[in-house]
PDB file of N, CA and C in Angstrom:
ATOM      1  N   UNK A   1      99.519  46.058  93.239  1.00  0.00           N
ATOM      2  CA  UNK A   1      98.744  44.883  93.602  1.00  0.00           C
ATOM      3  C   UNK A   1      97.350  45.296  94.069  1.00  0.00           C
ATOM      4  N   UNK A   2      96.270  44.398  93.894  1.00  0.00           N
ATOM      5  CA  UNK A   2      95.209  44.822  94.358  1.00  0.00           C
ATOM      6  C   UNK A   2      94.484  43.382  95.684  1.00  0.00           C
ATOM      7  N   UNK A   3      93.545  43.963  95.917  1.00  0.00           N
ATOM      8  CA  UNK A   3      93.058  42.902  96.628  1.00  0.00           C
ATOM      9  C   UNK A   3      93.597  43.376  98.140  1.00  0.00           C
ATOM     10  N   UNK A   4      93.317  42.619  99.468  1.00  0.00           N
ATOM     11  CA  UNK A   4      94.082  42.057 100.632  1.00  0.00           C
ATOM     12  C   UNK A   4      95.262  41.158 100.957  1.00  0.00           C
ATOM     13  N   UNK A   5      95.534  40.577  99.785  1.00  0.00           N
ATOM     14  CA  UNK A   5      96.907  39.604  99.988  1.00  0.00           C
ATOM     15  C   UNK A   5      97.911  40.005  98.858  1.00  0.00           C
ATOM     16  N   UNK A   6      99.004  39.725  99.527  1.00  0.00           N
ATOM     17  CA  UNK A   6     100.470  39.875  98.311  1.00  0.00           C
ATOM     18  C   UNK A   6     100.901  38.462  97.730  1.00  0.00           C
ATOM     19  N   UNK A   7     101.339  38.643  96.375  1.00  0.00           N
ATOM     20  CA  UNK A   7     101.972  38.045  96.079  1.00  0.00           C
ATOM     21  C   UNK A   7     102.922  36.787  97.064  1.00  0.00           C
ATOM     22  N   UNK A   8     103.326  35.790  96.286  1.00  0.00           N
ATOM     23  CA  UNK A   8     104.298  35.072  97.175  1.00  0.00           C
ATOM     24  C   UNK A   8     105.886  36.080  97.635  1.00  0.00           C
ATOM     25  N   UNK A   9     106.554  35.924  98.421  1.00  0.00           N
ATOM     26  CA  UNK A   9     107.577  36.818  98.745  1.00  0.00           C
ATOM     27  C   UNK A   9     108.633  35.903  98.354  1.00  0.00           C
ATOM     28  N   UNK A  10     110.283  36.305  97.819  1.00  0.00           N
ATOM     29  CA  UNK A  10     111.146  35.827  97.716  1.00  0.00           C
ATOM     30  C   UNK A  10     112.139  36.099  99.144  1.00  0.00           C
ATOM     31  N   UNK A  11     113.244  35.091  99.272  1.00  0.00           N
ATOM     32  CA  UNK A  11     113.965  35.497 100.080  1.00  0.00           C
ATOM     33  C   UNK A  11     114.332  36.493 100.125  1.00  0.00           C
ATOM     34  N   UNK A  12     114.978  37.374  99.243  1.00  0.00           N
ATOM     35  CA  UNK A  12     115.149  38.972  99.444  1.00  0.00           C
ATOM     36  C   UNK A  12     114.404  39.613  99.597  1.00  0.00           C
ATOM     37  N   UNK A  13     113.083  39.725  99.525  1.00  0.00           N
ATOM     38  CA  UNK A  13     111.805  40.551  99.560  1.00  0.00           C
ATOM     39  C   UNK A  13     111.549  39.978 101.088  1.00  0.00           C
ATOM     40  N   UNK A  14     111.457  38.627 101.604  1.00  0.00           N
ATOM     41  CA  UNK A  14     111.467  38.701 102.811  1.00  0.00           C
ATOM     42  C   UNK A  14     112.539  38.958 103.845  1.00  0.00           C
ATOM     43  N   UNK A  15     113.591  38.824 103.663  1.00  0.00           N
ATOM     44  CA  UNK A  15     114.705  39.437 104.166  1.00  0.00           C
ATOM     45  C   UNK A  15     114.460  41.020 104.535  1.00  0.00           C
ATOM     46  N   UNK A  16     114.390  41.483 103.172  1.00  0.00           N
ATOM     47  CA  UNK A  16     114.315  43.169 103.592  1.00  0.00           C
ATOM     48  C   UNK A  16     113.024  43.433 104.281  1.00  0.00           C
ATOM     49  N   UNK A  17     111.704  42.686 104.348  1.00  0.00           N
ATOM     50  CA  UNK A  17     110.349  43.221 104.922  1.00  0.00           C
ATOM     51  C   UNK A  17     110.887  43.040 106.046  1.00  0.00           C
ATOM     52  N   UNK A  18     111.629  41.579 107.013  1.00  0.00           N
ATOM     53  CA  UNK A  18     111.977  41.307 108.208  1.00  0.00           C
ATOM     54  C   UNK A  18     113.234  42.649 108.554  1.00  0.00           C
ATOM     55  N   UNK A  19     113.935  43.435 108.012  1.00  0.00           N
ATOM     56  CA  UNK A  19     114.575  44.259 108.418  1.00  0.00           C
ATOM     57  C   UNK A  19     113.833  45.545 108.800  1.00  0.00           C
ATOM     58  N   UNK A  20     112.640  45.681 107.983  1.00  0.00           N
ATOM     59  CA  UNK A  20     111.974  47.022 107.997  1.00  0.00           C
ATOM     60  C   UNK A  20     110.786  46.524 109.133  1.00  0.00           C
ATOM     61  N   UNK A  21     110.330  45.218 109.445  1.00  0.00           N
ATOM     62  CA  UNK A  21     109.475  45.100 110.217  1.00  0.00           C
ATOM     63  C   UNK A  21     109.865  45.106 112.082  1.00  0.00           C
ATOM     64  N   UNK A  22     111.391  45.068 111.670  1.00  0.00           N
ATOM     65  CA  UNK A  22     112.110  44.980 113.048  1.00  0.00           C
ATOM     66  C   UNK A  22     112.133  46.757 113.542  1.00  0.00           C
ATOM     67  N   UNK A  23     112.495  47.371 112.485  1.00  0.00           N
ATOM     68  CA  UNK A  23     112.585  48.918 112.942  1.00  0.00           C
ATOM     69  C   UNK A  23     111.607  49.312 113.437  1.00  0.00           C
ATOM     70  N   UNK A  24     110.009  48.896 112.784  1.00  0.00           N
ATOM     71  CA  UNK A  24     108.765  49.130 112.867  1.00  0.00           C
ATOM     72  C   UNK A  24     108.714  49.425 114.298  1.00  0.00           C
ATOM     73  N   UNK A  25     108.806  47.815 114.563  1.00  0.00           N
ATOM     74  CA  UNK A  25     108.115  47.183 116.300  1.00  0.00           C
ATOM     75  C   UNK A  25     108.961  47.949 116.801  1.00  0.00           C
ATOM     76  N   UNK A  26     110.752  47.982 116.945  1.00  0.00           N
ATOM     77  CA  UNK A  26     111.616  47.826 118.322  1.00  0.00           C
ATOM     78  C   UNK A  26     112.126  49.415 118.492  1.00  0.00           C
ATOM     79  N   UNK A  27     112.333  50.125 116.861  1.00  0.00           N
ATOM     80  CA  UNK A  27     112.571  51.757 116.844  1.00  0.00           C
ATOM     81  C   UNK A  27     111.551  52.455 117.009  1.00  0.00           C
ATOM     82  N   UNK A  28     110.162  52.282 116.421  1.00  0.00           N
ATOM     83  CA  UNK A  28     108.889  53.281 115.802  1.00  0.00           C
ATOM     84  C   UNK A  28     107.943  52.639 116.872  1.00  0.00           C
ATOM     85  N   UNK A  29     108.207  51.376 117.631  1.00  0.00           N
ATOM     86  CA  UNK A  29     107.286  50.988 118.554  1.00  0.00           C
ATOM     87  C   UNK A  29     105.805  50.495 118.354  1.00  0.00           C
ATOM     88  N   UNK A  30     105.749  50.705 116.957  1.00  0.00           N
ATOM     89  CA  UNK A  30     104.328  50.501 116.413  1.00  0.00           C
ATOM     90  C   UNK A  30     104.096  48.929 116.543  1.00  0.00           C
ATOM     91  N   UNK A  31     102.524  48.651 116.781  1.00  0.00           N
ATOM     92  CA  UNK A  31     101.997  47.256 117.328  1.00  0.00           C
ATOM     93  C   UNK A  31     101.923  46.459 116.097  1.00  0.00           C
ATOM     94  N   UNK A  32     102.066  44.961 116.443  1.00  0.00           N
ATOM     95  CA  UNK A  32     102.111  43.913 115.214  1.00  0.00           C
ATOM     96  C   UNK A  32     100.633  44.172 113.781  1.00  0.00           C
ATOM     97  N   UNK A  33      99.597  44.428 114.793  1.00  0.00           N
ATOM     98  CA  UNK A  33      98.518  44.754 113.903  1.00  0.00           C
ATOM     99  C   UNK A  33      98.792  46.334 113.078  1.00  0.00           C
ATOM    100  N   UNK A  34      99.548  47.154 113.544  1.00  0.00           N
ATOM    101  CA  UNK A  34      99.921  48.220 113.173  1.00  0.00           C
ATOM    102  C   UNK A  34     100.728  48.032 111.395  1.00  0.00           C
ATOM    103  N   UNK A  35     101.529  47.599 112.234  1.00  0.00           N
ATOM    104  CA  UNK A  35     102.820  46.864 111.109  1.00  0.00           C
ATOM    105  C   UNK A  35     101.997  45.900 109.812  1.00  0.00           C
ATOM    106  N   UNK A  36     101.291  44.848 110.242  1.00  0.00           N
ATOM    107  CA  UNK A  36     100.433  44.468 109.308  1.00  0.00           C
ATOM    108  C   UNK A  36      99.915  45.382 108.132  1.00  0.00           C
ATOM    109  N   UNK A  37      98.754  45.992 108.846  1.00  0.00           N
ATOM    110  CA  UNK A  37      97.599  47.001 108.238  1.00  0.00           C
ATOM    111  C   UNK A  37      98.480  48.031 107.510  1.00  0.00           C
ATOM    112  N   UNK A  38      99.887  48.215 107.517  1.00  0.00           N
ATOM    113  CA  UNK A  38     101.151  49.475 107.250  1.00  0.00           C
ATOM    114  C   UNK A  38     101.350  48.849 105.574  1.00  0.00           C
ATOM    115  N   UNK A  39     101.536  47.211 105.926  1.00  0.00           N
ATOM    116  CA  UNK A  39     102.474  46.540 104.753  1.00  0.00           C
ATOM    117  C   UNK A  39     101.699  46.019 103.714  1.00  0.00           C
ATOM    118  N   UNK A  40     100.445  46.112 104.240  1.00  0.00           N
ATOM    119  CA  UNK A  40      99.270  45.112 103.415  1.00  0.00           C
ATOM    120  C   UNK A  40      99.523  42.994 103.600  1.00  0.00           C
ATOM    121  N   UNK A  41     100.406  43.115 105.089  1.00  0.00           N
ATOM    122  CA  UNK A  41     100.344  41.571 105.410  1.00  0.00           C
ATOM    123  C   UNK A  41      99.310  41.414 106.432  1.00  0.00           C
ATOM    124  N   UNK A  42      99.383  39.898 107.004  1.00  0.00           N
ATOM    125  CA  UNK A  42      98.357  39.531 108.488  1.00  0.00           C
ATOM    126  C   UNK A  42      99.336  39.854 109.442  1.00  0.00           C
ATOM    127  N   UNK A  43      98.842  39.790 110.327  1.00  0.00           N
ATOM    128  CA  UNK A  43      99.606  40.128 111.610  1.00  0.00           C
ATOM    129  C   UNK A  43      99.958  38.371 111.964  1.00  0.00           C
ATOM    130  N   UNK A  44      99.358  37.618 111.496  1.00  0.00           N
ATOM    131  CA  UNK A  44     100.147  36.353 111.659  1.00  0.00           C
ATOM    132  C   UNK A  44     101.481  36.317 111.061  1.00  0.00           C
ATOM    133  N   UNK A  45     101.539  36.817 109.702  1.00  0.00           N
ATOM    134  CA  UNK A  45     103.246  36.882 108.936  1.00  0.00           C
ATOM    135  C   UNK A  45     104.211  37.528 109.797  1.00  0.00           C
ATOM    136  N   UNK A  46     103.702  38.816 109.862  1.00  0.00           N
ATOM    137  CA  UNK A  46     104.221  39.735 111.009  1.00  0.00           C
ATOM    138  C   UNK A  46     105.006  39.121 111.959  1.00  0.00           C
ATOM    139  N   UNK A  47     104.085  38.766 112.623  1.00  0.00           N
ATOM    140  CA  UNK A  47     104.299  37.987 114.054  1.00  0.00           C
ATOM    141  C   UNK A  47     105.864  36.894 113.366  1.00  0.00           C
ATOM    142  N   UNK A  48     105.383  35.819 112.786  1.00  0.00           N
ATOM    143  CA  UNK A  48     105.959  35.201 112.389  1.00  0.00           C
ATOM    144  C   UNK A  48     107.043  35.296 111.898  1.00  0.00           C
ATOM    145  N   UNK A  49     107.343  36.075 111.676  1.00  0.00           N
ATOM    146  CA  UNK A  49     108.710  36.892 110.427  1.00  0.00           C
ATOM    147  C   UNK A  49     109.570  37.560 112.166  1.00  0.00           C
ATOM    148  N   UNK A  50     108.572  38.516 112.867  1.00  0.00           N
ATOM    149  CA  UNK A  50     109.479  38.631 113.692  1.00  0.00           C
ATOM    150  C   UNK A  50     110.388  37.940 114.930  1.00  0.00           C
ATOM    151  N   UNK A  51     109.095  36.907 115.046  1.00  0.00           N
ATOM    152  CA  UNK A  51     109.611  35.758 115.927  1.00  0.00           C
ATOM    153  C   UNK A  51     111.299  35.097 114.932  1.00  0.00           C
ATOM    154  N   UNK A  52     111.022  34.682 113.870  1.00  0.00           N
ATOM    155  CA  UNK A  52     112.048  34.085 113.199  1.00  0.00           C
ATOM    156  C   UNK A  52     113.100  35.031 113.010  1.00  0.00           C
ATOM    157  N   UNK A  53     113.209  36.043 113.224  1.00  0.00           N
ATOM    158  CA  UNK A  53     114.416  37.518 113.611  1.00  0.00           C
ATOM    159  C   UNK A  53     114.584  37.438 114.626  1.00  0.00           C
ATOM    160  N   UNK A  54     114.518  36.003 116.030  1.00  0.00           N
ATOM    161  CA  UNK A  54     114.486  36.598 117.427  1.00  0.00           C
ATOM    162  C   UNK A  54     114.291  37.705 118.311  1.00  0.00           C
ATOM    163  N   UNK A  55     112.806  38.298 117.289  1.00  0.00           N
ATOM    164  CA  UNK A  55     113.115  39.666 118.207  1.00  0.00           C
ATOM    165  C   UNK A  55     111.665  39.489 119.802  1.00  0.00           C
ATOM    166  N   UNK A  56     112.037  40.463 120.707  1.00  0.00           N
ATOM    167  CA  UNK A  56     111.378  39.505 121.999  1.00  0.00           C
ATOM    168  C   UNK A  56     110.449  40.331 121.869  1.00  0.00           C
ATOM    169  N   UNK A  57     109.385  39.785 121.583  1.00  0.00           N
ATOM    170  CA  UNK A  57     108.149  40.405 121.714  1.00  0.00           C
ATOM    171  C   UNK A  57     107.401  41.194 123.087  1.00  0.00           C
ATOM    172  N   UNK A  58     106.645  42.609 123.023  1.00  0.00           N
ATOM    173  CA  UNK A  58     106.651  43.149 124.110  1.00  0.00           C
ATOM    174  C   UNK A  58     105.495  42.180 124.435  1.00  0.00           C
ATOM    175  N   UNK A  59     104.405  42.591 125.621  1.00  0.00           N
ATOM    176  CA  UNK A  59     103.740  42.091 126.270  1.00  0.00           C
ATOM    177  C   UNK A  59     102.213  42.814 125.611  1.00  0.00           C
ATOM    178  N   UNK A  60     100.806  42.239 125.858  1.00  0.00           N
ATOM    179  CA  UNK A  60     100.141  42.613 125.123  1.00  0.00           C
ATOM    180  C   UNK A  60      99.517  44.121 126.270  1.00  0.00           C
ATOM    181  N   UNK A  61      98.789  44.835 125.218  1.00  0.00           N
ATOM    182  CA  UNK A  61      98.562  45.920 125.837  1.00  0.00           C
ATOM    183  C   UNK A  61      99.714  47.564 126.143  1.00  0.00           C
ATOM    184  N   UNK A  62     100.424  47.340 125.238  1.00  0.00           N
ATOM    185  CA  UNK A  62     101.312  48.627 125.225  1.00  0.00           C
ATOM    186  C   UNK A  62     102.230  48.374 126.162  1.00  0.00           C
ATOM    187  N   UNK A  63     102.849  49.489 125.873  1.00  0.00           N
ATOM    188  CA  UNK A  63     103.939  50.424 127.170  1.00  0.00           C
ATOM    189  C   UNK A  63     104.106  49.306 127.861  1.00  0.00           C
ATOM    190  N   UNK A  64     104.619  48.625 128.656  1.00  0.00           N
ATOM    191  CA  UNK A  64     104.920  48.367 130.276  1.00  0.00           C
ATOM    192  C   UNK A  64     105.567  49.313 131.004  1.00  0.00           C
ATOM    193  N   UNK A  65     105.709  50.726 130.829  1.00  0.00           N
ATOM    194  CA  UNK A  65     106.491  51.513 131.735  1.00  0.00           C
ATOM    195  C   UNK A  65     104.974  52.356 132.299  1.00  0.00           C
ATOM    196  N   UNK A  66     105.585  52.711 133.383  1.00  0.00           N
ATOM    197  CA  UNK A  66     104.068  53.030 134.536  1.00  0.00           C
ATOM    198  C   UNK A  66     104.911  54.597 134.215  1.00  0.00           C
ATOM    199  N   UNK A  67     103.630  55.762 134.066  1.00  0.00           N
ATOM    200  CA  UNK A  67     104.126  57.073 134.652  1.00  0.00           C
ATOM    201  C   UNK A  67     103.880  58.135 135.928  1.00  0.00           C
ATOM    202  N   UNK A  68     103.131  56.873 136.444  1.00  0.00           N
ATOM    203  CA  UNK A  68     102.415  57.377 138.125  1.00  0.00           C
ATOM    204  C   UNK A  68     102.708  55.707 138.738  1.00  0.00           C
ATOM    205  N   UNK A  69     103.141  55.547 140.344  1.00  0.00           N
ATOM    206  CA  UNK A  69     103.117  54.246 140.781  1.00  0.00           C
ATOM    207  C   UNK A  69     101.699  53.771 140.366  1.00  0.00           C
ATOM    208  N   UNK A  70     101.941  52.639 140.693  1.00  0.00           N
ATOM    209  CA  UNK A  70     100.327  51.534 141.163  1.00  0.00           C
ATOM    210  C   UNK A  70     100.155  52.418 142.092  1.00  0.00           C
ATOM    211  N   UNK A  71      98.256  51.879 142.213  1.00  0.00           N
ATOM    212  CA  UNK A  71      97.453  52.278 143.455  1.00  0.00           C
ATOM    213  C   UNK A  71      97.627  51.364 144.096  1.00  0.00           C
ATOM    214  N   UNK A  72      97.788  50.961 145.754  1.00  0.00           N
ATOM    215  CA  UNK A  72      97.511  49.666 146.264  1.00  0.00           C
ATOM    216  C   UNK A  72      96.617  49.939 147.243  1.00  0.00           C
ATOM    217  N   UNK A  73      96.045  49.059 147.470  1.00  0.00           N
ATOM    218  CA  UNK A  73      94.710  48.410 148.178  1.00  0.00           C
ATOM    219  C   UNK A  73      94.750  49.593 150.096  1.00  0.00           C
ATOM    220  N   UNK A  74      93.814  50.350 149.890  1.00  0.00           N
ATOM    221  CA  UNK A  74      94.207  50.402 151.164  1.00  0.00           C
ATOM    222  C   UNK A  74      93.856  49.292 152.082  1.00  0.00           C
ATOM    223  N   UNK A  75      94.397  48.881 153.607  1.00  0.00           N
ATOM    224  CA  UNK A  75      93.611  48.358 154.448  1.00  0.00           C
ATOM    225  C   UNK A  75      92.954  48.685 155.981  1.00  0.00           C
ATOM    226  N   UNK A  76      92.917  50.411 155.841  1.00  0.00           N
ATOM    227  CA  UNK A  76      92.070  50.551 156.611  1.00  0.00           C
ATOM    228  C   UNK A  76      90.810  50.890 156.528  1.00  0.00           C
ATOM    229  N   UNK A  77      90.358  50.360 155.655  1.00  0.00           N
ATOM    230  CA  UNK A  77      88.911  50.824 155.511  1.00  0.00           C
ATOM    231  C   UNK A  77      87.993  50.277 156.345  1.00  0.00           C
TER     232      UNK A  77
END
């Protein structure tokens, strides 16, 4: 295929992208725009395809696991 967009997808062609797009995000950890730019889709399909797999989307900005605490505020300054 050429161009930025694919073809229309069939149910089996979307079936299997939604299986390989689930490993992507939840095994390989890679980000929705990642996964996009990987498959030659938008990250709107993406998104979309994975929402409709119930899968729970992380939060924006990576990781949520900390590998040093928070700093907190001192108050004796």
């Amino acid at each position: 295929m050429t161009g930025s967009h694919r073809a229309y997808r069939t149910a089996q062609q979307r079936a299997a992208d939604i299986k390989r797009f689930v490993d992507m995000y939840q095994n390989q950890k890679l980000s929705l725009q990642d996964i996009a730019d990987q498959v030659g889709l938008s990250y709107a399909t993406v998104h979309r395809d994975l929402a409709a797999a119930g899968v729970e989307m992380r939060g924006r900005g990576g990781s949520n696991t900390r590998k040093t605490p928070p700093q907190t505020a001192r108050s004796d300054r």
